[in-house]
PDB file of N, CA and C in Angstrom:
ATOM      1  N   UNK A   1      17.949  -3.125  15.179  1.00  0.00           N
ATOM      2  CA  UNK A   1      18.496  -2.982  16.508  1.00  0.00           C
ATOM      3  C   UNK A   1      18.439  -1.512  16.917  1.00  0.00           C
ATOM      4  N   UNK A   2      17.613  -1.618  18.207  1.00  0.00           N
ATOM      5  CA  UNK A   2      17.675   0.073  18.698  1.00  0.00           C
ATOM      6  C   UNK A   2      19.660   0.843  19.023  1.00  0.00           C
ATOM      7  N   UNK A   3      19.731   2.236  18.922  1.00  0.00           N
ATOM      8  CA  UNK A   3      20.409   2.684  19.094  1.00  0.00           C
ATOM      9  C   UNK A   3      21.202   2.600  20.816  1.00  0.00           C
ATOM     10  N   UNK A   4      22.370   2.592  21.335  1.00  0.00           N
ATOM     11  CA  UNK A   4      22.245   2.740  22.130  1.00  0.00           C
ATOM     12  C   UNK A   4      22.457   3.659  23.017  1.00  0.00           C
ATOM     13  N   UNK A   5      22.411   3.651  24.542  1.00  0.00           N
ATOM     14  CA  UNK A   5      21.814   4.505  25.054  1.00  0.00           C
ATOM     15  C   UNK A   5      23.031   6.000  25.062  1.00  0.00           C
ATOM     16  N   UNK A   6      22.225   6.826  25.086  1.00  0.00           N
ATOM     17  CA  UNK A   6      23.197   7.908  25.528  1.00  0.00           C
ATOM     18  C   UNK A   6      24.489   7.396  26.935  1.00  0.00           C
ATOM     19  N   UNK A   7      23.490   7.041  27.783  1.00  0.00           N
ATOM     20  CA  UNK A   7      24.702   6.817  28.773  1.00  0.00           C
ATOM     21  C   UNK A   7      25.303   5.767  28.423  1.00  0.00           C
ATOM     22  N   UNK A   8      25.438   4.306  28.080  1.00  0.00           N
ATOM     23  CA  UNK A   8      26.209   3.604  27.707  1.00  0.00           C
ATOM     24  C   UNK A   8      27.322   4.537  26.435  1.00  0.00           C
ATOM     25  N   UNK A   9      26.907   5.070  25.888  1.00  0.00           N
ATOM     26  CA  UNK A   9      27.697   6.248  24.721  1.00  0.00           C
ATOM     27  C   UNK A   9      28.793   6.568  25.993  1.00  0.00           C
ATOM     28  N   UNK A  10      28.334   7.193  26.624  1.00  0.00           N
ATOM     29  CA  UNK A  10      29.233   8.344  27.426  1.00  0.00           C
ATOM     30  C   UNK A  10      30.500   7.304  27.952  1.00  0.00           C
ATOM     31  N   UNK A  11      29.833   6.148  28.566  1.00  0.00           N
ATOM     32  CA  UNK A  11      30.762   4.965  29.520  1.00  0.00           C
ATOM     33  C   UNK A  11      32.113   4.888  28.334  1.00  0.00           C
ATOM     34  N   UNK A  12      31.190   4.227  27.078  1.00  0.00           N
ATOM     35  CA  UNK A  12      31.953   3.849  26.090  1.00  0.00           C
ATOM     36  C   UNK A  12      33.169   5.048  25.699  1.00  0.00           C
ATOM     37  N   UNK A  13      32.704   5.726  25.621  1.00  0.00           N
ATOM     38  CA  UNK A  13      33.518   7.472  25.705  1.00  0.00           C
ATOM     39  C   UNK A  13      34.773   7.494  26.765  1.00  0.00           C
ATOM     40  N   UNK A  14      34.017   7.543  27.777  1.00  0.00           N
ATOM     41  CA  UNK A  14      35.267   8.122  28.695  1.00  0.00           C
ATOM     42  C   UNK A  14      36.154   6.944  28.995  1.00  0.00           C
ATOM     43  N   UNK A  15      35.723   5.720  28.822  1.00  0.00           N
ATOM     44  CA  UNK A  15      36.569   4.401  29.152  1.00  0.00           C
ATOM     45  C   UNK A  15      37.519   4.652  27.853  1.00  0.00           C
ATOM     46  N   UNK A  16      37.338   4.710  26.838  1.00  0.00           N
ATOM     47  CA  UNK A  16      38.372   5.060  25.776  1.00  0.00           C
ATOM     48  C   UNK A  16      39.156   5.896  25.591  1.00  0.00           C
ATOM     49  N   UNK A  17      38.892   7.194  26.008  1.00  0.00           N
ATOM     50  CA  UNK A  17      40.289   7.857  26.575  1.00  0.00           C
ATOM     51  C   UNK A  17      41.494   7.423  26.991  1.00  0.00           C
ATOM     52  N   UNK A  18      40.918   6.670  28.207  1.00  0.00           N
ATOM     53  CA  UNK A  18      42.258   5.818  28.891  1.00  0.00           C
ATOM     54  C   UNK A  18      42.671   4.322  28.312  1.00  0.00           C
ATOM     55  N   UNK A  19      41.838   3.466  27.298  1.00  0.00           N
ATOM     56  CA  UNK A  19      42.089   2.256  26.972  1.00  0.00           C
ATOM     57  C   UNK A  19      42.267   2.403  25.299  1.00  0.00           C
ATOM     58  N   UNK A  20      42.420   1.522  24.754  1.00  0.00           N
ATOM     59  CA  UNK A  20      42.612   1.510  23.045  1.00  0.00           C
ATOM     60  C   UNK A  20      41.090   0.848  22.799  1.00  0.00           C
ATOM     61  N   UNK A  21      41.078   1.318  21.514  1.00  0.00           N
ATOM     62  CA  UNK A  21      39.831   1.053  20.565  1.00  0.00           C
ATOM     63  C   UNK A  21      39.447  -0.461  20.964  1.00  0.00           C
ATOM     64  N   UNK A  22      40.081  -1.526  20.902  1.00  0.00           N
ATOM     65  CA  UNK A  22      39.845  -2.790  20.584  1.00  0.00           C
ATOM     66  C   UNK A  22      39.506  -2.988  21.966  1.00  0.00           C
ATOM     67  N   UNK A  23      40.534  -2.290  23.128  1.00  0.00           N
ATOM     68  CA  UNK A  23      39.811  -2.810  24.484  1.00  0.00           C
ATOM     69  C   UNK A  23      38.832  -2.459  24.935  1.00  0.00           C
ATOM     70  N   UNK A  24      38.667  -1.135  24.566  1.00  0.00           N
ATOM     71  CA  UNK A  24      37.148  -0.452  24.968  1.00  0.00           C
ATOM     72  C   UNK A  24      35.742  -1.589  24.273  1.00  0.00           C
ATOM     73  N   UNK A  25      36.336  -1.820  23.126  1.00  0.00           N
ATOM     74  CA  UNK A  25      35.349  -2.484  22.297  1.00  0.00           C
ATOM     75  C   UNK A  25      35.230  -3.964  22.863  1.00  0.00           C
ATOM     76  N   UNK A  26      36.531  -4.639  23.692  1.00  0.00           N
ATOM     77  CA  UNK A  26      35.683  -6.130  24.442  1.00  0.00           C
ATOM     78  C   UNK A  26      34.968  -6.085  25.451  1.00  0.00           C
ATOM     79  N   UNK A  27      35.344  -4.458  26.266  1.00  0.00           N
ATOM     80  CA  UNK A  27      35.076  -4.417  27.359  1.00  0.00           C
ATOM     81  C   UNK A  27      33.189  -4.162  27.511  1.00  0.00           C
ATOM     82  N   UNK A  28      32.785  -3.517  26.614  1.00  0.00           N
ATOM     83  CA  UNK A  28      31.855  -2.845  26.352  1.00  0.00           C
ATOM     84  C   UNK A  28      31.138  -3.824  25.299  1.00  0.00           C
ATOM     85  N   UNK A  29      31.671  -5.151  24.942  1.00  0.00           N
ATOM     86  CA  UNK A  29      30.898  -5.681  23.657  1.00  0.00           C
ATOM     87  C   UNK A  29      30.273  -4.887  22.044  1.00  0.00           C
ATOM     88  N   UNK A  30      31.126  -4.089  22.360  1.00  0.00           N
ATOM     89  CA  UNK A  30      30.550  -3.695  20.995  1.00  0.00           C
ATOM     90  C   UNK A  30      31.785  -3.481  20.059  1.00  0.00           C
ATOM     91  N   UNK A  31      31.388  -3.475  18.737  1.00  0.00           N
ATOM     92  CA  UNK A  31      32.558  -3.362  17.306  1.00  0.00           C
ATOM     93  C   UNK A  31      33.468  -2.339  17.531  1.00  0.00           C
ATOM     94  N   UNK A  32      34.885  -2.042  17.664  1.00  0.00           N
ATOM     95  CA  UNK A  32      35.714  -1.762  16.869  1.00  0.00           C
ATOM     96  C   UNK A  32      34.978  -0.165  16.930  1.00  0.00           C
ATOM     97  N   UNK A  33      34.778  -0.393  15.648  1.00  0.00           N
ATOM     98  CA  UNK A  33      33.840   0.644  14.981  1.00  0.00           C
ATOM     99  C   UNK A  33      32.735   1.661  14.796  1.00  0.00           C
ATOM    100  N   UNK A  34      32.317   1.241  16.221  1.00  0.00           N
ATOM    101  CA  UNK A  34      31.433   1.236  16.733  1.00  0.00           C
ATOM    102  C   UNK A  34      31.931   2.966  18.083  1.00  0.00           C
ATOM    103  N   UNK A  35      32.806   1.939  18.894  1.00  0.00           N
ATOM    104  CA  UNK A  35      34.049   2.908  19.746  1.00  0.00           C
ATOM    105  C   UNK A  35      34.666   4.192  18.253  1.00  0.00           C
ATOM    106  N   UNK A  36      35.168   3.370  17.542  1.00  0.00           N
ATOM    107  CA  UNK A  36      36.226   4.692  17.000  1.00  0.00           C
ATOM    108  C   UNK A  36      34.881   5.831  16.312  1.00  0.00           C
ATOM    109  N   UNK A  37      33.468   5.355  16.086  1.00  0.00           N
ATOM    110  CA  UNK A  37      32.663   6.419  15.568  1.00  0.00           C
ATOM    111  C   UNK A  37      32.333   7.528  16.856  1.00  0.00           C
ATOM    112  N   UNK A  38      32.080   6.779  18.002  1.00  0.00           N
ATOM    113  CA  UNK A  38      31.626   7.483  19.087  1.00  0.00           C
ATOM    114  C   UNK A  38      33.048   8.696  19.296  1.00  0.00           C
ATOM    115  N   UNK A  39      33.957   8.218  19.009  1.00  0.00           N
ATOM    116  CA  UNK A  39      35.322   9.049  19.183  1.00  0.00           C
ATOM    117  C   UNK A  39      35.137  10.582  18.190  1.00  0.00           C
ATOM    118  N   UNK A  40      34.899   9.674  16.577  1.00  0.00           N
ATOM    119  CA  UNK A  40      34.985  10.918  16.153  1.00  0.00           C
ATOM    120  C   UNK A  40      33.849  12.019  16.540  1.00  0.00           C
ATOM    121  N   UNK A  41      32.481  11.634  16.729  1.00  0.00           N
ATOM    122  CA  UNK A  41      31.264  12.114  16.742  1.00  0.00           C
ATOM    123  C   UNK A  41      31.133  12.986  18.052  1.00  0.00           C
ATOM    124  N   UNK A  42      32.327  12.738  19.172  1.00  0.00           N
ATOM    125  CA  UNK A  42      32.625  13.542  20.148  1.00  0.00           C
ATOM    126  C   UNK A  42      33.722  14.597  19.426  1.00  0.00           C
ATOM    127  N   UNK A  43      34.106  14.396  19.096  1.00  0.00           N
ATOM    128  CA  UNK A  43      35.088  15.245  18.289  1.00  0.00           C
ATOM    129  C   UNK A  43      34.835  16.624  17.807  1.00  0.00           C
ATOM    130  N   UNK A  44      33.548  15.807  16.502  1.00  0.00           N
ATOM    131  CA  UNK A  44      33.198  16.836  16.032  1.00  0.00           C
ATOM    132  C   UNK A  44      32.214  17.744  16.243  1.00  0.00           C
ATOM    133  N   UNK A  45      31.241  17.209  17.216  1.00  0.00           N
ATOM    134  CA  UNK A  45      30.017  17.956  18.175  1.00  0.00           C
ATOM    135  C   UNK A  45      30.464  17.977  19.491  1.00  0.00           C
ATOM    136  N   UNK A  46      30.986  17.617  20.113  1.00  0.00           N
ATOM    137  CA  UNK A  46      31.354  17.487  21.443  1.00  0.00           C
ATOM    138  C   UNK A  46      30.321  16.927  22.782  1.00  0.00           C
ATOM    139  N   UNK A  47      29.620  16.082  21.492  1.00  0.00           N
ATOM    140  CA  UNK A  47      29.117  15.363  22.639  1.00  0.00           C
ATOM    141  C   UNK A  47      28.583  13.322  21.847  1.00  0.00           C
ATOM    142  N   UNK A  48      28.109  12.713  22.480  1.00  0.00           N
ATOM    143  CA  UNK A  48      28.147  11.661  21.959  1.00  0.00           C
ATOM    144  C   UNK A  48      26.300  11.577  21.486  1.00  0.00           C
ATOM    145  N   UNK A  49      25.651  12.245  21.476  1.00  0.00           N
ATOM    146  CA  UNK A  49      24.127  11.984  20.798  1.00  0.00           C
ATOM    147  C   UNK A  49      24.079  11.634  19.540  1.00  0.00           C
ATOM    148  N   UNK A  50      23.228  11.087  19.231  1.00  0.00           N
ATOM    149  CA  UNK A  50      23.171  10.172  17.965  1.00  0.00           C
ATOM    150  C   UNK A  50      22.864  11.557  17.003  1.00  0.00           C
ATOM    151  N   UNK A  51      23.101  11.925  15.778  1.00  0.00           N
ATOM    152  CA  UNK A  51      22.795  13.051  14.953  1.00  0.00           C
ATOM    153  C   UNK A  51      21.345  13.036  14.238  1.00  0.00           C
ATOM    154  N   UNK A  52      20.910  13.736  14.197  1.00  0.00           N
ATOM    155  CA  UNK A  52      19.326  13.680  13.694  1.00  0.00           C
ATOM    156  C   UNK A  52      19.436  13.184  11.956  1.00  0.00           C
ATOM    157  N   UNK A  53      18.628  12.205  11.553  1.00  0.00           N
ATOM    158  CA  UNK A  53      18.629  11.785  10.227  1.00  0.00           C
ATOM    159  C   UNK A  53      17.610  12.839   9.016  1.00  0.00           C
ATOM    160  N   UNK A  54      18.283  13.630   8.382  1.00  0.00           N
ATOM    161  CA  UNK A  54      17.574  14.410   7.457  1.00  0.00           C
ATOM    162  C   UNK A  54      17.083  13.716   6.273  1.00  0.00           C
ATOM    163  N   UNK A  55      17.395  12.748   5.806  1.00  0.00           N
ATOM    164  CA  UNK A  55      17.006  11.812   4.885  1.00  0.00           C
ATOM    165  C   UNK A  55      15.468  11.947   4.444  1.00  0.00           C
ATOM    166  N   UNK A  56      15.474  12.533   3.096  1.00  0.00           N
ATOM    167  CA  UNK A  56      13.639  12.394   3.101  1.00  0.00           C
ATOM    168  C   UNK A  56      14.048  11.737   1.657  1.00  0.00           C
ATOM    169  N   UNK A  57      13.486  10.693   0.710  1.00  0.00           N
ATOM    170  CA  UNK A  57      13.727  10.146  -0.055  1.00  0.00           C
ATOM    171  C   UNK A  57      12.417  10.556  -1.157  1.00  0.00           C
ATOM    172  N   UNK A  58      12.673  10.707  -2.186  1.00  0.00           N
ATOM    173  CA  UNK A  58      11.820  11.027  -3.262  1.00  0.00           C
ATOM    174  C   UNK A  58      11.031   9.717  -3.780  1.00  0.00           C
ATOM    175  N   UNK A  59       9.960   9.750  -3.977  1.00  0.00           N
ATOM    176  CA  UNK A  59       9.376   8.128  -4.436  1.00  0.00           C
ATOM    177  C   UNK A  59       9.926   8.134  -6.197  1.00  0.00           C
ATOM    178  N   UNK A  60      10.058   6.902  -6.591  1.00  0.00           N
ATOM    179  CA  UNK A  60      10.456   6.808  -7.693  1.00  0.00           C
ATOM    180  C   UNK A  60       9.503   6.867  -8.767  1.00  0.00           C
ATOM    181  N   UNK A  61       7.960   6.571  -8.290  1.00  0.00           N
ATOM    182  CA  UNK A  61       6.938   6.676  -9.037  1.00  0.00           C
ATOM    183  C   UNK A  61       6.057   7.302  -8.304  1.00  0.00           C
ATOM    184  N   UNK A  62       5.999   8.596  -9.570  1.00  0.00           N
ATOM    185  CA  UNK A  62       5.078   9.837  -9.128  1.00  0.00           C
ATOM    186  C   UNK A  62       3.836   9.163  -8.713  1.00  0.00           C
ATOM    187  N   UNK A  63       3.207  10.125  -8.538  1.00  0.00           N
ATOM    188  CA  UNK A  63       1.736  10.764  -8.243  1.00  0.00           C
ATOM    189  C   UNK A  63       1.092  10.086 -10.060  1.00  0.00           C
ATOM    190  N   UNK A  64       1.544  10.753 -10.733  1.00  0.00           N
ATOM    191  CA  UNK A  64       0.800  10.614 -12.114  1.00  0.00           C
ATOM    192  C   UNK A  64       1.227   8.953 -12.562  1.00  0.00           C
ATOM    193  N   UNK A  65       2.452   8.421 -11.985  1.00  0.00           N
ATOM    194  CA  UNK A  65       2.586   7.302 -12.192  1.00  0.00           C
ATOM    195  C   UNK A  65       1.935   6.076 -11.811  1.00  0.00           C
ATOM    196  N   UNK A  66       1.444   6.574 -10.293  1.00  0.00           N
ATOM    197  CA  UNK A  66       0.785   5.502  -9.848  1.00  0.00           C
ATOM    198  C   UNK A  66      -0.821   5.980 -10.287  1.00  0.00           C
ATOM    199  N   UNK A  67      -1.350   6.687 -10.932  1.00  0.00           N
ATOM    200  CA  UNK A  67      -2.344   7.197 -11.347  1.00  0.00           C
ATOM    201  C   UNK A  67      -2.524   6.206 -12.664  1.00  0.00           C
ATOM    202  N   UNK A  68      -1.370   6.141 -13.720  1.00  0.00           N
ATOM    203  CA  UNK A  68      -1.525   5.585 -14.688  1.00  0.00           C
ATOM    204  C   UNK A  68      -1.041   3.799 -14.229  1.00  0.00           C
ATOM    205  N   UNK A  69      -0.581   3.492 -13.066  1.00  0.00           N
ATOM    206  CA  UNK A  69      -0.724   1.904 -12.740  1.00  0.00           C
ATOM    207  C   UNK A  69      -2.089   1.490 -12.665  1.00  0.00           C
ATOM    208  N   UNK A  70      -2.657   2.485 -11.691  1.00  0.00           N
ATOM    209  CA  UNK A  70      -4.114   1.893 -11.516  1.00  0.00           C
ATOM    210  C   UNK A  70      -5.114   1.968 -12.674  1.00  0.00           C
ATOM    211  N   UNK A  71      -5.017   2.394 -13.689  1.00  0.00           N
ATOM    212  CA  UNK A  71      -6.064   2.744 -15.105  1.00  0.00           C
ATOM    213  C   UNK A  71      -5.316   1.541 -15.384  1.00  0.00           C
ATOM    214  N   UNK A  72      -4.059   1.186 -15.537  1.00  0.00           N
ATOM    215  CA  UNK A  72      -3.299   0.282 -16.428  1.00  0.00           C
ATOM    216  C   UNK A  72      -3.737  -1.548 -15.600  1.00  0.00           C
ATOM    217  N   UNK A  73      -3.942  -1.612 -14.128  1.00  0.00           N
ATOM    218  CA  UNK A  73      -4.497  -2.517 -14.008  1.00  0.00           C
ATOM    219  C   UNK A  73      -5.886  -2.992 -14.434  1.00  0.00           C
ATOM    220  N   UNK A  74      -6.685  -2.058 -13.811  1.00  0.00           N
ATOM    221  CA  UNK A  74      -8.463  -1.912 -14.500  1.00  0.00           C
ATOM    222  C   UNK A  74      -8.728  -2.416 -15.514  1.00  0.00           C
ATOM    223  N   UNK A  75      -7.813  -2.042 -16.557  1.00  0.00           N
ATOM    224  CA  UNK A  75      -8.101  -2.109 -18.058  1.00  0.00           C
ATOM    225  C   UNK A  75      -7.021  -3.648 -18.014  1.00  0.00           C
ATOM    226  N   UNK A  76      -6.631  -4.253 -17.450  1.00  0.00           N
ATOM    227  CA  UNK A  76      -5.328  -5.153 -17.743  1.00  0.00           C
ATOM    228  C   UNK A  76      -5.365  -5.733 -16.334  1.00  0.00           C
ATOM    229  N   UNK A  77      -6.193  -6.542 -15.770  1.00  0.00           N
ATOM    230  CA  UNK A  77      -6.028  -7.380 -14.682  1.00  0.00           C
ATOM    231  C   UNK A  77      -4.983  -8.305 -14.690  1.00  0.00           C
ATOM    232  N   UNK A  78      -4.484  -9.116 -16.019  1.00  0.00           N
ATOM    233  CA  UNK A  78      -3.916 -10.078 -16.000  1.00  0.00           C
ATOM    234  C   UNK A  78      -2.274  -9.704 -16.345  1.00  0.00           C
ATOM    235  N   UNK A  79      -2.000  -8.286 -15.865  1.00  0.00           N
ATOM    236  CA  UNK A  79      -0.824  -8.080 -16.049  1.00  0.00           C
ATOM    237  C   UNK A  79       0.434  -8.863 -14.894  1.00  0.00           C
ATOM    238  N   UNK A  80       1.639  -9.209 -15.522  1.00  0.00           N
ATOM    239  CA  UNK A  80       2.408  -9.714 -14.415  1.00  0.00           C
ATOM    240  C   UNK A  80       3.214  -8.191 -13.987  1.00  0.00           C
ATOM    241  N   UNK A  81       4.336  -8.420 -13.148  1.00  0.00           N
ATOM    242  CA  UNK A  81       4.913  -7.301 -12.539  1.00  0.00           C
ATOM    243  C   UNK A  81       5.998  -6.637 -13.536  1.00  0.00           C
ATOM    244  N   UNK A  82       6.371  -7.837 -13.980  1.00  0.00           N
ATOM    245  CA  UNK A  82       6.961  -7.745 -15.364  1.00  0.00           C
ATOM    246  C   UNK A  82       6.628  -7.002 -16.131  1.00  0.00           C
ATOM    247  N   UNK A  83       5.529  -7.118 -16.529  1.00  0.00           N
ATOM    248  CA  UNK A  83       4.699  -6.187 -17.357  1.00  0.00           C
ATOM    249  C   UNK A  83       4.456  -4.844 -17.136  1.00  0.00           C
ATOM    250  N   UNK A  84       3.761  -4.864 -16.218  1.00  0.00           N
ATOM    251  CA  UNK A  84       3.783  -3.290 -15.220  1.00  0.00           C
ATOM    252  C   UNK A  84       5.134  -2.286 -15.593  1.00  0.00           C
ATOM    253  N   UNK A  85       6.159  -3.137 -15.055  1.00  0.00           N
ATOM    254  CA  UNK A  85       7.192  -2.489 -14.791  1.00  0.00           C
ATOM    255  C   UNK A  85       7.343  -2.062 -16.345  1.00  0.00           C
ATOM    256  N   UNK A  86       7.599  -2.771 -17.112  1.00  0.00           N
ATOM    257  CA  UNK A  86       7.902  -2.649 -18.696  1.00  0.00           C
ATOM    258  C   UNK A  86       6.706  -1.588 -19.341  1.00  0.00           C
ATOM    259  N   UNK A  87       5.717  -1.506 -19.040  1.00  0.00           N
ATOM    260  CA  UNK A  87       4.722  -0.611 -19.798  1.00  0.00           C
ATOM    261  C   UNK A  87       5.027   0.788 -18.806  1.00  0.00           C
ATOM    262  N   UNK A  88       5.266   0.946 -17.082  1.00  0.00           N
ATOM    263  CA  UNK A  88       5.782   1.938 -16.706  1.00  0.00           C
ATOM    264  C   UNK A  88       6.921   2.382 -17.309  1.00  0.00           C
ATOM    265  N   UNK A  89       8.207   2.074 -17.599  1.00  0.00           N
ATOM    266  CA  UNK A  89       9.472   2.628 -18.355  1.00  0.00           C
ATOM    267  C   UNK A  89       9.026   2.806 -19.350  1.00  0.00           C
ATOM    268  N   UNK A  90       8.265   2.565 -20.464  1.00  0.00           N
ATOM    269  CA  UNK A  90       8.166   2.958 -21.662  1.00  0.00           C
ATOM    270  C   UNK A  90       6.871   4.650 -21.654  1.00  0.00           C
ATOM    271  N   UNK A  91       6.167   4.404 -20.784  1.00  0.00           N
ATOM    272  CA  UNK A  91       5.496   5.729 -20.529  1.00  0.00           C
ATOM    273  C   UNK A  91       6.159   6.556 -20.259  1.00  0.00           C
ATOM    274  N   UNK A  92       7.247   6.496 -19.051  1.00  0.00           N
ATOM    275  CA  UNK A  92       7.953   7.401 -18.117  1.00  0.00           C
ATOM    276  C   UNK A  92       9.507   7.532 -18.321  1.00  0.00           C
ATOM    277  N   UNK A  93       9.972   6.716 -19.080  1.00  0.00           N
ATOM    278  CA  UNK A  93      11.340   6.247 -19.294  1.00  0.00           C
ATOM    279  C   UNK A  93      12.195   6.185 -18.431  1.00  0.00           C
ATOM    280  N   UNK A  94      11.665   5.649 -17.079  1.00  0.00           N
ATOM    281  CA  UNK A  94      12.099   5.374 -15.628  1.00  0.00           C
ATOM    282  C   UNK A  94      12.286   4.058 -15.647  1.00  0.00           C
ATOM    283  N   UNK A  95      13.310   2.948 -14.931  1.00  0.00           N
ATOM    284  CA  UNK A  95      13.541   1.802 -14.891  1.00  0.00           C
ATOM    285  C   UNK A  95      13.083   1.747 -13.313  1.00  0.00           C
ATOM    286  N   UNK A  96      12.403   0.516 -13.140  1.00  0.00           N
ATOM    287  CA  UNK A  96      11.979   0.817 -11.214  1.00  0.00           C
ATOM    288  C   UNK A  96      12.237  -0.498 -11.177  1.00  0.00           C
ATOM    289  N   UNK A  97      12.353  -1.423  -9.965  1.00  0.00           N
ATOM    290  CA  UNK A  97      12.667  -2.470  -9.725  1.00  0.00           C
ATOM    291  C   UNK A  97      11.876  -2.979  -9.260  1.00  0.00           C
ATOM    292  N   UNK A  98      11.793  -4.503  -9.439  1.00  0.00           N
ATOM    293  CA  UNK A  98      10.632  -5.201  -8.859  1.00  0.00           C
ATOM    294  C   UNK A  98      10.168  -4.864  -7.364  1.00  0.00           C
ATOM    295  N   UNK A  99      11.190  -4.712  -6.569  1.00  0.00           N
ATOM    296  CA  UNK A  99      10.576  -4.428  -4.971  1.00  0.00           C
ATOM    297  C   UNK A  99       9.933  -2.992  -5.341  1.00  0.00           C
ATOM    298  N   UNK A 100      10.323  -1.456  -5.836  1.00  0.00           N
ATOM    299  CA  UNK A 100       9.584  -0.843  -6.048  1.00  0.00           C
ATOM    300  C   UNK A 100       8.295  -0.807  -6.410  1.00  0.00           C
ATOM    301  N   UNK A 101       7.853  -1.669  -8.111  1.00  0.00           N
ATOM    302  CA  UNK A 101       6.592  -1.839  -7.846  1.00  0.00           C
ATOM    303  C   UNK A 101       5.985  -2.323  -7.101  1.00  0.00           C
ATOM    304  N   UNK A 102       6.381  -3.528  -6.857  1.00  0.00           N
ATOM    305  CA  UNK A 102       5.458  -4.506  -5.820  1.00  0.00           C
ATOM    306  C   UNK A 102       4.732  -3.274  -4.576  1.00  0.00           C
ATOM    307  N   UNK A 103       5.763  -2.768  -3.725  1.00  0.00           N
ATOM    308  CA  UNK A 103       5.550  -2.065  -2.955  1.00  0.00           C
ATOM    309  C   UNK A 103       4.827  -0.445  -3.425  1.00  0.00           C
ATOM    310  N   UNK A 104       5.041  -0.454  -4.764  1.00  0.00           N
ATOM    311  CA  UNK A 104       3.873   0.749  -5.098  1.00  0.00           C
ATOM    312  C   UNK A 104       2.487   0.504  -4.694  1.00  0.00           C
ATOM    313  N   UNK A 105       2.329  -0.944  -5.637  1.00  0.00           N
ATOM    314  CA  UNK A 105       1.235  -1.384  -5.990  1.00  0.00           C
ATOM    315  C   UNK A 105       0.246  -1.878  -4.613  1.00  0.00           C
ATOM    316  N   UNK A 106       1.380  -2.533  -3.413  1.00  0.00           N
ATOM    317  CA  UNK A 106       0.875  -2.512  -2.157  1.00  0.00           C
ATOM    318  C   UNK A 106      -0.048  -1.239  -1.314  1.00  0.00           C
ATOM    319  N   UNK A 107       1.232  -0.087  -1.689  1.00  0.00           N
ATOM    320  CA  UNK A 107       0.624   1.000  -1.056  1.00  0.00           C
ATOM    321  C   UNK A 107      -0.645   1.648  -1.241  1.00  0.00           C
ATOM    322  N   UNK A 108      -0.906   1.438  -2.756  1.00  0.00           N
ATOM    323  CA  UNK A 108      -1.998   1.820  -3.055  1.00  0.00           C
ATOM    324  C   UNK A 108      -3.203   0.851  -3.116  1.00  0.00           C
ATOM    325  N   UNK A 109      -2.837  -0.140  -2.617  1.00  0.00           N
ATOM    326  CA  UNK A 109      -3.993  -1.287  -2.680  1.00  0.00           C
ATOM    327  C   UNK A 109      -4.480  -2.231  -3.725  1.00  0.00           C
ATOM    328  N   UNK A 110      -3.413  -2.032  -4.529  1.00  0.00           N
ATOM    329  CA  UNK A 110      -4.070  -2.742  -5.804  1.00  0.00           C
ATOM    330  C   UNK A 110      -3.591  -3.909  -5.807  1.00  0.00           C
ATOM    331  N   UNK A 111      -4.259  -5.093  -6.041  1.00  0.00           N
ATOM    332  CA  UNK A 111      -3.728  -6.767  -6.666  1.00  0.00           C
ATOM    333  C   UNK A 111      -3.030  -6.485  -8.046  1.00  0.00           C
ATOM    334  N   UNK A 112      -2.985  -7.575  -8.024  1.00  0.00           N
ATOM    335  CA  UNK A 112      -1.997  -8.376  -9.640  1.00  0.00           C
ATOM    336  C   UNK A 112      -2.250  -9.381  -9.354  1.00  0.00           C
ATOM    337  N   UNK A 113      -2.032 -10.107 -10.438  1.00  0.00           N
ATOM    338  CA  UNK A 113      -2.719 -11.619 -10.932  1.00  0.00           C
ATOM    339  C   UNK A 113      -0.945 -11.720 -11.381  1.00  0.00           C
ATOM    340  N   UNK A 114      -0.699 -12.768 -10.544  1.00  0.00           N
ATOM    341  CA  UNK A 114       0.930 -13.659 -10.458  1.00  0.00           C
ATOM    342  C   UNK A 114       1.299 -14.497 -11.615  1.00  0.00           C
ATOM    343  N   UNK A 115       1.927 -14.176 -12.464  1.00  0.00           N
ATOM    344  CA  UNK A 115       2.164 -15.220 -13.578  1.00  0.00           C
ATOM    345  C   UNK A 115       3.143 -15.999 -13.951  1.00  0.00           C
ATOM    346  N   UNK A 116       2.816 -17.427 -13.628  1.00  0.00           N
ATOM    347  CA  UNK A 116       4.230 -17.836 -13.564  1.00  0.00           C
ATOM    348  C   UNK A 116       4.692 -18.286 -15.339  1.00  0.00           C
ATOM    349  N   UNK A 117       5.838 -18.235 -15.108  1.00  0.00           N
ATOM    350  CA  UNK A 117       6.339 -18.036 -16.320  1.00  0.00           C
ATOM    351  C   UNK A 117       6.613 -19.515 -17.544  1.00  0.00           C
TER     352      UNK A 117
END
């Protein structure tokens, strides 16, 4: 769900001054929570804009990791994810989770051969 708008922010804002949290929040359809964040976030910047997200996230499997997935498929087509994952922690002594690999292995383009158990 997109953010919403600055000016609906502001409405939501100045109508709450004069009303309580819960009424601002039927009046306006939105949570509770929603009103009392816009409150503090005027508070503490003095204005209601959404704050810029600094978030940069580290991948869990290097450069050299996904280097040694792809030698490790080549040589091992018939590996399951299971496997992968288990021969990655024992190289790297990193535990990664199935959505991690899967989505390694996506990014870089490589198949796996699905094994059901």
């Amino acid at each position: 769900m997109a953010a919403y708008s600055n000016d609906l922010r502001r409405k939501i804002l100045n109508y709450s001054f004069s009303h309580s949290i819960a009424k601002t929040a039927t009046t306006f359809a939105v949570s509770p929570n929603t009103v009392f964040l816009l409150k503090k976030l005027y508070e503490e910047t003095g204005d209601v804009i959404p704050r810029k997200s600094n978030r940069v996230y580290d991948r869990l499997i290097s450069r050299e990791g996904e280097i040694f997935l792809e030698a490790l498929i080549l040589t091992e087509p018939d590996l399951s994810i299971l496997d992968l994952r288990n021969a990655y922690e024992e190289e790297f002594s990193i535990w990664v989770s199935h959505g991690t690999m899967v989505n390694t292995l996506q990014r870089l383009n490589l198949t796996y051969k699905k094994k059901l158990f």
